[in-house]
PDB file of N, CA and C in Angstrom:
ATOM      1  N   UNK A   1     -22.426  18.502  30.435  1.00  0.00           N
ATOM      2  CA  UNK A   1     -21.176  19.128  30.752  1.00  0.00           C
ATOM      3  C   UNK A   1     -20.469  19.589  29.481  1.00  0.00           C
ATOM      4  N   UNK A   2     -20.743  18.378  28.385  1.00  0.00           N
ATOM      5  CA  UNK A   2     -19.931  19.051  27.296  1.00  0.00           C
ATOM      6  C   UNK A   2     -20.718  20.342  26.550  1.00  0.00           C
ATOM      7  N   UNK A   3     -21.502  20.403  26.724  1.00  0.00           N
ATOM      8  CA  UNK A   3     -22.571  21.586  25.913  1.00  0.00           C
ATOM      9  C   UNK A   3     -22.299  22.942  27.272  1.00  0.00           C
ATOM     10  N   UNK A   4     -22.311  22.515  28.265  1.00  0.00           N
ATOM     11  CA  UNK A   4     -21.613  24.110  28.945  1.00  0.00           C
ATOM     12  C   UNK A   4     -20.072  24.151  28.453  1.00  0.00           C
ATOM     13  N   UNK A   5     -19.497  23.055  28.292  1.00  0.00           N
ATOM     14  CA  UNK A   5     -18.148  23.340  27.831  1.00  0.00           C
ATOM     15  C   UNK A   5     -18.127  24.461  26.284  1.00  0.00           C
ATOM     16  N   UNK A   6     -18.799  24.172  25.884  1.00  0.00           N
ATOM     17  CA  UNK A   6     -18.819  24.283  24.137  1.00  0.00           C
ATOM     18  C   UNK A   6     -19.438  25.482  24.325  1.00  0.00           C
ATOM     19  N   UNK A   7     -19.841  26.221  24.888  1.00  0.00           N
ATOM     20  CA  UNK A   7     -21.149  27.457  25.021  1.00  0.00           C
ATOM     21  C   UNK A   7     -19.745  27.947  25.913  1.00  0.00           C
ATOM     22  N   UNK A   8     -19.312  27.626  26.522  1.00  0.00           N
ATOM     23  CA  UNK A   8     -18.597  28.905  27.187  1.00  0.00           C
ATOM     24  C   UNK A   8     -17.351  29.557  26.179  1.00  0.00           C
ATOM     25  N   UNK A   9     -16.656  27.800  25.669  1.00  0.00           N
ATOM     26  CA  UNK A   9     -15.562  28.234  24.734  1.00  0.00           C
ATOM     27  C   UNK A   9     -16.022  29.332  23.536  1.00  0.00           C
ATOM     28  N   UNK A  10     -17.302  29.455  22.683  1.00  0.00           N
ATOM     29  CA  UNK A  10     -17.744  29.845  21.743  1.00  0.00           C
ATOM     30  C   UNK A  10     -18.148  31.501  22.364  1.00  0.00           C
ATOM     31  N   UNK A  11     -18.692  31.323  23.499  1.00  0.00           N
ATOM     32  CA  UNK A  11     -19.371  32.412  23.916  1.00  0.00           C
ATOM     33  C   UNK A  11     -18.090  33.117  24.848  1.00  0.00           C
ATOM     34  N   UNK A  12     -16.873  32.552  24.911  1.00  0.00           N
ATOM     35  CA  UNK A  12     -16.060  33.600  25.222  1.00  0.00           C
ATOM     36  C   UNK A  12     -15.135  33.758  24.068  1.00  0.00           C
ATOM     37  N   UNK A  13     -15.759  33.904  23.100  1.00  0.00           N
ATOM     38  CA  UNK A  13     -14.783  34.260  21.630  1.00  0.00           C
ATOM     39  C   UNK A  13     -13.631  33.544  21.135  1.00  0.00           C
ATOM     40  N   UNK A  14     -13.723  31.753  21.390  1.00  0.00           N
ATOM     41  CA  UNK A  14     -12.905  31.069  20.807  1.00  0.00           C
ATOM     42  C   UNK A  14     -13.758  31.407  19.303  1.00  0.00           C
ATOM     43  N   UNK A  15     -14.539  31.196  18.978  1.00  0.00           N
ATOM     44  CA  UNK A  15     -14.942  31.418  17.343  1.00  0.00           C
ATOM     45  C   UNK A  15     -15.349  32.285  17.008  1.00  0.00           C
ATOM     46  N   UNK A  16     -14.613  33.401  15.838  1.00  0.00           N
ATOM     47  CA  UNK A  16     -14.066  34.372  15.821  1.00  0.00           C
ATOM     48  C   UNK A  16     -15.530  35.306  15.014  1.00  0.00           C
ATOM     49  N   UNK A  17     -16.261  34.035  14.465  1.00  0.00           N
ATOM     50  CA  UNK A  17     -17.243  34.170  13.658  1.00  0.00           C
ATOM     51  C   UNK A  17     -18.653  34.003  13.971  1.00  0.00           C
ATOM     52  N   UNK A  18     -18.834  33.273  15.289  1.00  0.00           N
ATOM     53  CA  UNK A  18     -20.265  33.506  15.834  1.00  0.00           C
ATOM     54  C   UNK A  18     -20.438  34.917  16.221  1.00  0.00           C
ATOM     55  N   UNK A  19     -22.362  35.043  16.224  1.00  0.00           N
ATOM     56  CA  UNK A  19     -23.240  35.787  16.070  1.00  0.00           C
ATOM     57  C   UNK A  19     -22.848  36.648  15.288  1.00  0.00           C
ATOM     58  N   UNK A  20     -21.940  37.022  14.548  1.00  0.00           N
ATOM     59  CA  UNK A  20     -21.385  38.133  13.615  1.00  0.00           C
ATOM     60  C   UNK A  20     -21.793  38.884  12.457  1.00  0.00           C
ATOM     61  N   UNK A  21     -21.578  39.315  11.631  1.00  0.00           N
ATOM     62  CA  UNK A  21     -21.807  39.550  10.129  1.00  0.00           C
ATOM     63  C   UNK A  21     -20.956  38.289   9.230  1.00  0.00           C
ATOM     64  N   UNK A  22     -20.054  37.641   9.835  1.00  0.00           N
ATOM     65  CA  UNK A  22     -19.520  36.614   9.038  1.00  0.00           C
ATOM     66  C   UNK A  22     -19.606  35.677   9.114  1.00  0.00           C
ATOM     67  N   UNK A  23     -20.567  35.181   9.980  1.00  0.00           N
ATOM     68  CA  UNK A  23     -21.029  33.783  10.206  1.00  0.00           C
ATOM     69  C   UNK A  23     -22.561  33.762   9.256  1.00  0.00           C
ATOM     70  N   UNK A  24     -22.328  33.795   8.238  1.00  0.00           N
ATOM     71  CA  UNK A  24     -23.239  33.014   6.948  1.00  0.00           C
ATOM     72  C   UNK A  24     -22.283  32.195   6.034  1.00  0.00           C
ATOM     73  N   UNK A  25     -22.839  31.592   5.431  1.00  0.00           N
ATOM     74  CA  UNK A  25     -22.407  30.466   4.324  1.00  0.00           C
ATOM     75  C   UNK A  25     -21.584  31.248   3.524  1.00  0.00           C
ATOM     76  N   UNK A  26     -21.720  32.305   3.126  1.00  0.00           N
ATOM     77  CA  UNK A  26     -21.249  32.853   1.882  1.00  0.00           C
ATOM     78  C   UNK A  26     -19.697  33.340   2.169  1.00  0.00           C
ATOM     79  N   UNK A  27     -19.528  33.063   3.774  1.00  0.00           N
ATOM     80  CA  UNK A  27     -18.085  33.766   4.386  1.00  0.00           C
ATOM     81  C   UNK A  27     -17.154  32.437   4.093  1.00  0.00           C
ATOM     82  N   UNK A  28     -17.715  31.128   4.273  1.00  0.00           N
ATOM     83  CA  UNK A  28     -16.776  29.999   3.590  1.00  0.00           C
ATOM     84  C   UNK A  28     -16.450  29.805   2.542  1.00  0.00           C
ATOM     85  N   UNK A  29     -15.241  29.201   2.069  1.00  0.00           N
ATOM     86  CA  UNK A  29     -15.245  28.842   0.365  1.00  0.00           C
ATOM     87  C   UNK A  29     -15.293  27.074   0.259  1.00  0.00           C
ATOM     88  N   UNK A  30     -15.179  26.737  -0.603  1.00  0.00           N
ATOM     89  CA  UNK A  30     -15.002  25.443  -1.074  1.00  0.00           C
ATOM     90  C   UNK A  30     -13.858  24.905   0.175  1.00  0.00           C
ATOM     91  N   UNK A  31     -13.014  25.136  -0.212  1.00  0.00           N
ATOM     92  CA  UNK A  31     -11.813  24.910   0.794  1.00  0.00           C
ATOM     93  C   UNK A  31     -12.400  24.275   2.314  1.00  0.00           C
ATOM     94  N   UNK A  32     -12.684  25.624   2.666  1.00  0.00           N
ATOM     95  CA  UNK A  32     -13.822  25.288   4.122  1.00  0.00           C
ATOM     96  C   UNK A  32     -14.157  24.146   4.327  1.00  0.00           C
ATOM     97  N   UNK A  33     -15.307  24.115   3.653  1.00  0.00           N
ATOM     98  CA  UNK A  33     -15.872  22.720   3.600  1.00  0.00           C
ATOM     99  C   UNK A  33     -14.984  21.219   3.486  1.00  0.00           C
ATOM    100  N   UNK A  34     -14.187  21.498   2.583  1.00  0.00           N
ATOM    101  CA  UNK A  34     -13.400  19.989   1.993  1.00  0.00           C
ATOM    102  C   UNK A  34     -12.761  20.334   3.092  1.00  0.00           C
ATOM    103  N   UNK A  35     -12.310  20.820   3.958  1.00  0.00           N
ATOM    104  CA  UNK A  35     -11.166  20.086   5.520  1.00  0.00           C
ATOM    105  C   UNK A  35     -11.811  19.923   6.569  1.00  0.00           C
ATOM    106  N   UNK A  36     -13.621  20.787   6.561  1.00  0.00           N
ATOM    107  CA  UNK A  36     -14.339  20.325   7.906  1.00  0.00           C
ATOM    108  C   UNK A  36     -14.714  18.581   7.028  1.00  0.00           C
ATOM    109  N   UNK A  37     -15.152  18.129   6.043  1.00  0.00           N
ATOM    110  CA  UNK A  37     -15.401  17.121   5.375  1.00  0.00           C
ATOM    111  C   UNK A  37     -14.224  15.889   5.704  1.00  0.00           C
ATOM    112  N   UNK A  38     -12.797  16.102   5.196  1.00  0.00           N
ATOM    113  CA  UNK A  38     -11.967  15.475   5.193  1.00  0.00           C
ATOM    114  C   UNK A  38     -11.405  14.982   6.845  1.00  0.00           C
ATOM    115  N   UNK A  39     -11.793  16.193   7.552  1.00  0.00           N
ATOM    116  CA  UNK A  39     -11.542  15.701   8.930  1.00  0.00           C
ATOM    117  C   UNK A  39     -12.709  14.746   9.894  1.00  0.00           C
ATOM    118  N   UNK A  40     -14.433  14.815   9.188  1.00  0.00           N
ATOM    119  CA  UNK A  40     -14.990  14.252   9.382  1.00  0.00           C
ATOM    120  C   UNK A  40     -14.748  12.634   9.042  1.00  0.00           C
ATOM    121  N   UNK A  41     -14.469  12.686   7.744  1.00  0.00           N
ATOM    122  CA  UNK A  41     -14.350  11.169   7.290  1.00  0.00           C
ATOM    123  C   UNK A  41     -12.690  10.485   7.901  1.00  0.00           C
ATOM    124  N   UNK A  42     -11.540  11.095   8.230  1.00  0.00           N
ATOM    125  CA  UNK A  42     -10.840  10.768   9.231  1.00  0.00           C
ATOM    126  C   UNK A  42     -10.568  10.213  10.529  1.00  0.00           C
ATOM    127  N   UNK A  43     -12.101  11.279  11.000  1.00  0.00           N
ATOM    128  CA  UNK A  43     -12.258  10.704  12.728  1.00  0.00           C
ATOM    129  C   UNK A  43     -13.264   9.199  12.333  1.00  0.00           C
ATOM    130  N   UNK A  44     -14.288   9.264  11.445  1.00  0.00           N
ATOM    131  CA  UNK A  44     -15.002   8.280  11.186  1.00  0.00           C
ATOM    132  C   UNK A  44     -14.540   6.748  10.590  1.00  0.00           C
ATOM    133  N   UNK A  45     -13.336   7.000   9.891  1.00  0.00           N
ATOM    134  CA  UNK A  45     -12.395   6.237   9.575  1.00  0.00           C
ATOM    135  C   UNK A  45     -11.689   5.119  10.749  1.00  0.00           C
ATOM    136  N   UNK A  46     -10.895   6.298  11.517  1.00  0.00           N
ATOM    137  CA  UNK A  46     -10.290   5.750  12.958  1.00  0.00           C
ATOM    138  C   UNK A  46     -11.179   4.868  13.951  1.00  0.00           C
ATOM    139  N   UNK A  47     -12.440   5.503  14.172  1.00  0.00           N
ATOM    140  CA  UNK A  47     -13.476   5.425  14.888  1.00  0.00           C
ATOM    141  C   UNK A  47     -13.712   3.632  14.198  1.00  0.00           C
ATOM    142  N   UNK A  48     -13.982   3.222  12.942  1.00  0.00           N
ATOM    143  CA  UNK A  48     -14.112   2.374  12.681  1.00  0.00           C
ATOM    144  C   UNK A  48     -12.650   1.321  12.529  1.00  0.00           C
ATOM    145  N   UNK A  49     -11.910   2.118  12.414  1.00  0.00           N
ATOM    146  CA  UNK A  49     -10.753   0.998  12.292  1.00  0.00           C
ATOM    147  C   UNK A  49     -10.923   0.418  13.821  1.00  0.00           C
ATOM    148  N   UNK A  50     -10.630   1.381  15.112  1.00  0.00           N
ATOM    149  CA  UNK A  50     -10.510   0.531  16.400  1.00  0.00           C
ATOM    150  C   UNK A  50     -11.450  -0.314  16.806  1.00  0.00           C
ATOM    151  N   UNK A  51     -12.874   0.051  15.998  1.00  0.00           N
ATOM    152  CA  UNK A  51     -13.994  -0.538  16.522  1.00  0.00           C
ATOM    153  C   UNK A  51     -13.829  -2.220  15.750  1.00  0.00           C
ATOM    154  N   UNK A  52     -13.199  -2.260  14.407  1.00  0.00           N
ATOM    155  CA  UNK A  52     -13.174  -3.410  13.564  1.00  0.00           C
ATOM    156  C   UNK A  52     -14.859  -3.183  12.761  1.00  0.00           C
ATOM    157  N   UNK A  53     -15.021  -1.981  12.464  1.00  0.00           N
ATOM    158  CA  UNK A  53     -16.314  -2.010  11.495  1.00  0.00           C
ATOM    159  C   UNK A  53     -15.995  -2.571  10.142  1.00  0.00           C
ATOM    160  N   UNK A  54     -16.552  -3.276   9.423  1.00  0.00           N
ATOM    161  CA  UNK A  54     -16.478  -3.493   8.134  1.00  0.00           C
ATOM    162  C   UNK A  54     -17.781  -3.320   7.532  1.00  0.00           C
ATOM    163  N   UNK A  55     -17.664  -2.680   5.856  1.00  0.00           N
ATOM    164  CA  UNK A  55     -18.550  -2.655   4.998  1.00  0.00           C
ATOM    165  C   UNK A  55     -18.863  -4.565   4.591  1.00  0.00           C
ATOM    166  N   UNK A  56     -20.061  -4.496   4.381  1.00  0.00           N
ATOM    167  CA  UNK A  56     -20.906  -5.517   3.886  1.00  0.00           C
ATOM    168  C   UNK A  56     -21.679  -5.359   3.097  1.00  0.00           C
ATOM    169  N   UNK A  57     -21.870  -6.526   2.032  1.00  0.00           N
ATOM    170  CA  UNK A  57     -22.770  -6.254   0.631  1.00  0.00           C
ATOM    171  C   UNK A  57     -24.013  -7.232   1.142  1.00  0.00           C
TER     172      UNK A  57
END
C-alpha cells in the first residue's frame, strides 16, 4: 500500500525532479545532502530514544 502510495504521489508530480533532465547527482549540492543526512540521523535518533537503544562497547 505504501509503494502505491509513493508511486502515485511521485508519479503525479509531487517531485518536481523525477524522470527529468534534473534528476542526476550533479543537480544537488553539498547542502542537499547534509539535510537529507541530518534528517536521517534525527528520525534514527528518536527511533532509538523511544525504543531505549543504547550503544555498547
Amino acid at each position: 500500500m505504501r509503494e502505491n502510495e509513493r508511486g502515485s504521489h511521485t508519479g503525479g508530480g509531487w517531485n518536481p525532479t523525477w524522470h527529468s533532465p534534473l534528476d542526476v547527482w550533479t543537480t544537488f549540492t553539498d547542502d542537499d545532502f547534509r539535510l537529507g543526512l541530518n534528517a536521517a540521523q534525527t528520525t534514527l535518533s528518536a527511533i532509538a530514544e523511544l525504543t531505549g537503544a543504547r550503544i555498547t562497547d
